[in-house]
C-alpha atoms as a PDB file:
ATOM      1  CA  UNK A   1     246.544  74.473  32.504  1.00  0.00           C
ATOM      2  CA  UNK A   2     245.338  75.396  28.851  1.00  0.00           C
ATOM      3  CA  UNK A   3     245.926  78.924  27.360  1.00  0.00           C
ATOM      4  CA  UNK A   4     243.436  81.293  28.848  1.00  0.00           C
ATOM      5  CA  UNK A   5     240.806  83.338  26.889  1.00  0.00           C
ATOM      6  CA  UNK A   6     241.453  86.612  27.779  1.00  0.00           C
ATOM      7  CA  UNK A   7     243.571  88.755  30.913  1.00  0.00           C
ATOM      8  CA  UNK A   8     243.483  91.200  32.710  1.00  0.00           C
ATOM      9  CA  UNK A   9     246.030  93.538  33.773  1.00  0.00           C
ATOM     10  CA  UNK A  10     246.079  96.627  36.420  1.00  0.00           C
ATOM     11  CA  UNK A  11     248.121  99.290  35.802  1.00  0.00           C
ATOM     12  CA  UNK A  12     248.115 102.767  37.715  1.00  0.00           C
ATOM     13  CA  UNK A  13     251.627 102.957  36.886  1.00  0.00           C
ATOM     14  CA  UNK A  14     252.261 104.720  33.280  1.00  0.00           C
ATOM     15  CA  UNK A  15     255.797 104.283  33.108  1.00  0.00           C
ATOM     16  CA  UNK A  16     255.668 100.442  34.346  1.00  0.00           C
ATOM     17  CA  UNK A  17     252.522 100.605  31.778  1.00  0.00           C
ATOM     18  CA  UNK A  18     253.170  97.254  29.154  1.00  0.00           C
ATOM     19  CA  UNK A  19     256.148  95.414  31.069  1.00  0.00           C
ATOM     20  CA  UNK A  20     253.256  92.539  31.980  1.00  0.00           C
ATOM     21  CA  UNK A  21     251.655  92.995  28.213  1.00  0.00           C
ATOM     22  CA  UNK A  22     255.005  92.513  26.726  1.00  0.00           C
ATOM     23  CA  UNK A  23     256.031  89.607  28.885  1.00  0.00           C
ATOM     24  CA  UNK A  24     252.704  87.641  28.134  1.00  0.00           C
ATOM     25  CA  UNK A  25     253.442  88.742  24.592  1.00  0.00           C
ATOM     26  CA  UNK A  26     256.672  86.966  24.319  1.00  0.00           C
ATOM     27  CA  UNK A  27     255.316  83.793  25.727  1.00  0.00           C
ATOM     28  CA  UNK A  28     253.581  81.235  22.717  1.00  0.00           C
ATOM     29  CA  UNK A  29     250.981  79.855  24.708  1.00  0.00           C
ATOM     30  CA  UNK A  30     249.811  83.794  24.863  1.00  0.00           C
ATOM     31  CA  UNK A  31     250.130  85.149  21.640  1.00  0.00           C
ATOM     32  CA  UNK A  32     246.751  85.384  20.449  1.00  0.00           C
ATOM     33  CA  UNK A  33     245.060  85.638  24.015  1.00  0.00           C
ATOM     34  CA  UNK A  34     243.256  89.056  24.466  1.00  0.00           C
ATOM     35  CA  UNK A  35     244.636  91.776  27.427  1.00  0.00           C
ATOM     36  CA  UNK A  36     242.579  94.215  28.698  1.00  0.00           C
ATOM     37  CA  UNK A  37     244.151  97.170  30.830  1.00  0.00           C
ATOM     38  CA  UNK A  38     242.151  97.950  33.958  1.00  0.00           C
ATOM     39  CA  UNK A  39     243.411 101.630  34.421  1.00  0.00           C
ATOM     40  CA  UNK A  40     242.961 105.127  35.705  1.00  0.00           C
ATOM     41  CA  UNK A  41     245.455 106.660  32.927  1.00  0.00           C
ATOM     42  CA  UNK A  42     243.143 107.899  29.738  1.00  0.00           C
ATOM     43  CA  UNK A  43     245.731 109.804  27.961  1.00  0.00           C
ATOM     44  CA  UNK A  44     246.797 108.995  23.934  1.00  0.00           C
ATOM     45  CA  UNK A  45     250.455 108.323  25.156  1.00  0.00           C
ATOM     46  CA  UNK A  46     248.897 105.499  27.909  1.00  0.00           C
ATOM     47  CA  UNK A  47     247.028 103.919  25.403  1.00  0.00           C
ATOM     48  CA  UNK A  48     250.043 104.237  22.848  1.00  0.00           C
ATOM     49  CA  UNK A  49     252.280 102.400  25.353  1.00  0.00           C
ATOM     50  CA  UNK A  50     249.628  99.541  26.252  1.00  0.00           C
ATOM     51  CA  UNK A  51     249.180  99.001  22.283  1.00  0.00           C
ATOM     52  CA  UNK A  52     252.868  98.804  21.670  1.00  0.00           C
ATOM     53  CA  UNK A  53     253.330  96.360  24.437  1.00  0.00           C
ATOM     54  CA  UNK A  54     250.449  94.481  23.167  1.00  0.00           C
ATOM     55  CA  UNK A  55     247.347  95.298  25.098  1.00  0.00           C
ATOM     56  CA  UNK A  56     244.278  94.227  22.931  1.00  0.00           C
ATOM     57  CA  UNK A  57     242.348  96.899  24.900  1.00  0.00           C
ATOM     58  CA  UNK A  58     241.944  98.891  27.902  1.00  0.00           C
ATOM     59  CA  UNK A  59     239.083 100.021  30.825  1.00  0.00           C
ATOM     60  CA  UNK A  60     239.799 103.306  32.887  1.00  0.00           C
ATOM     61  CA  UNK A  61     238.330 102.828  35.999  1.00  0.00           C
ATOM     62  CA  UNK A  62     236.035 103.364  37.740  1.00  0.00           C
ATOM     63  CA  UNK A  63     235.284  99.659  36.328  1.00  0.00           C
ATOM     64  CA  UNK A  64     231.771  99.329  34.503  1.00  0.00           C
ATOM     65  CA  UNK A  65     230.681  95.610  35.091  1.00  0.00           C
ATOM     66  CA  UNK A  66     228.293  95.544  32.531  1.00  0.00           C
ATOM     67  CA  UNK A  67     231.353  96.929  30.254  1.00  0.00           C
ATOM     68  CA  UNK A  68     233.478  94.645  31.054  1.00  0.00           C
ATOM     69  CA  UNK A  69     231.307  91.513  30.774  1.00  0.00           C
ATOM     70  CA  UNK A  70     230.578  92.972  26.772  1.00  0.00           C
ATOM     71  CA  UNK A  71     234.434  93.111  26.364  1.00  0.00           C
ATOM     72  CA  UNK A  72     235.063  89.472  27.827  1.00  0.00           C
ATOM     73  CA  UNK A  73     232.236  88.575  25.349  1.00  0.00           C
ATOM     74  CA  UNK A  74     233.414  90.036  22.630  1.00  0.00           C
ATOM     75  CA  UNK A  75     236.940  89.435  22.624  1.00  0.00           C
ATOM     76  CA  UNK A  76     235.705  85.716  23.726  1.00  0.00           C
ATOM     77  CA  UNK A  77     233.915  85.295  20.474  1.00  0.00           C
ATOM     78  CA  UNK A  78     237.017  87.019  18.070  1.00  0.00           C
ATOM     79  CA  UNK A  79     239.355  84.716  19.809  1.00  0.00           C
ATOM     80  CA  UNK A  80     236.932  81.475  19.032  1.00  0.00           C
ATOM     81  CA  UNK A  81     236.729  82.834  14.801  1.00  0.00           C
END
């Protein structure tokens, strides 16, 4: 299987917030691949702890398709430059 584009990762967890992130993080083939949060948790210290575990980015739910699609497509098109 070839690296992936982008992920996604649910958390509704704060303090389990990054241990997936940081995983992905420490594997090569996912370095440079983009992770979006899907989360209910909007607060500065949430989004602190998904940067430092190396989120690219996050959604708080409820999920906006239309939002999400302009993300993908987005991130898609930084990842291909």
């Amino acid at each position: 299987m070839g690296a992936r584009r982008a992920l996604r990762s649910r958390s509704d967890r704060p303090a389990h917030a990054g241990q997936e992130q940081a995983r992905l993080r420490a594997n090569h083939a996912y370095r440079a691949t983009p992770i979006l949060v899907l989360t209910t948790e909007g607060g500065e210290p949430f989004k602190e702890a998904a940067r430092s575990a190396g989120a690219t980015g996050w959604i708080e739910k409820p999920l906006d398709p239309d939002l999400l699609t302009e993300l993908v497509a987005a991130l898609s098109e930084d990842t291909l430059h």
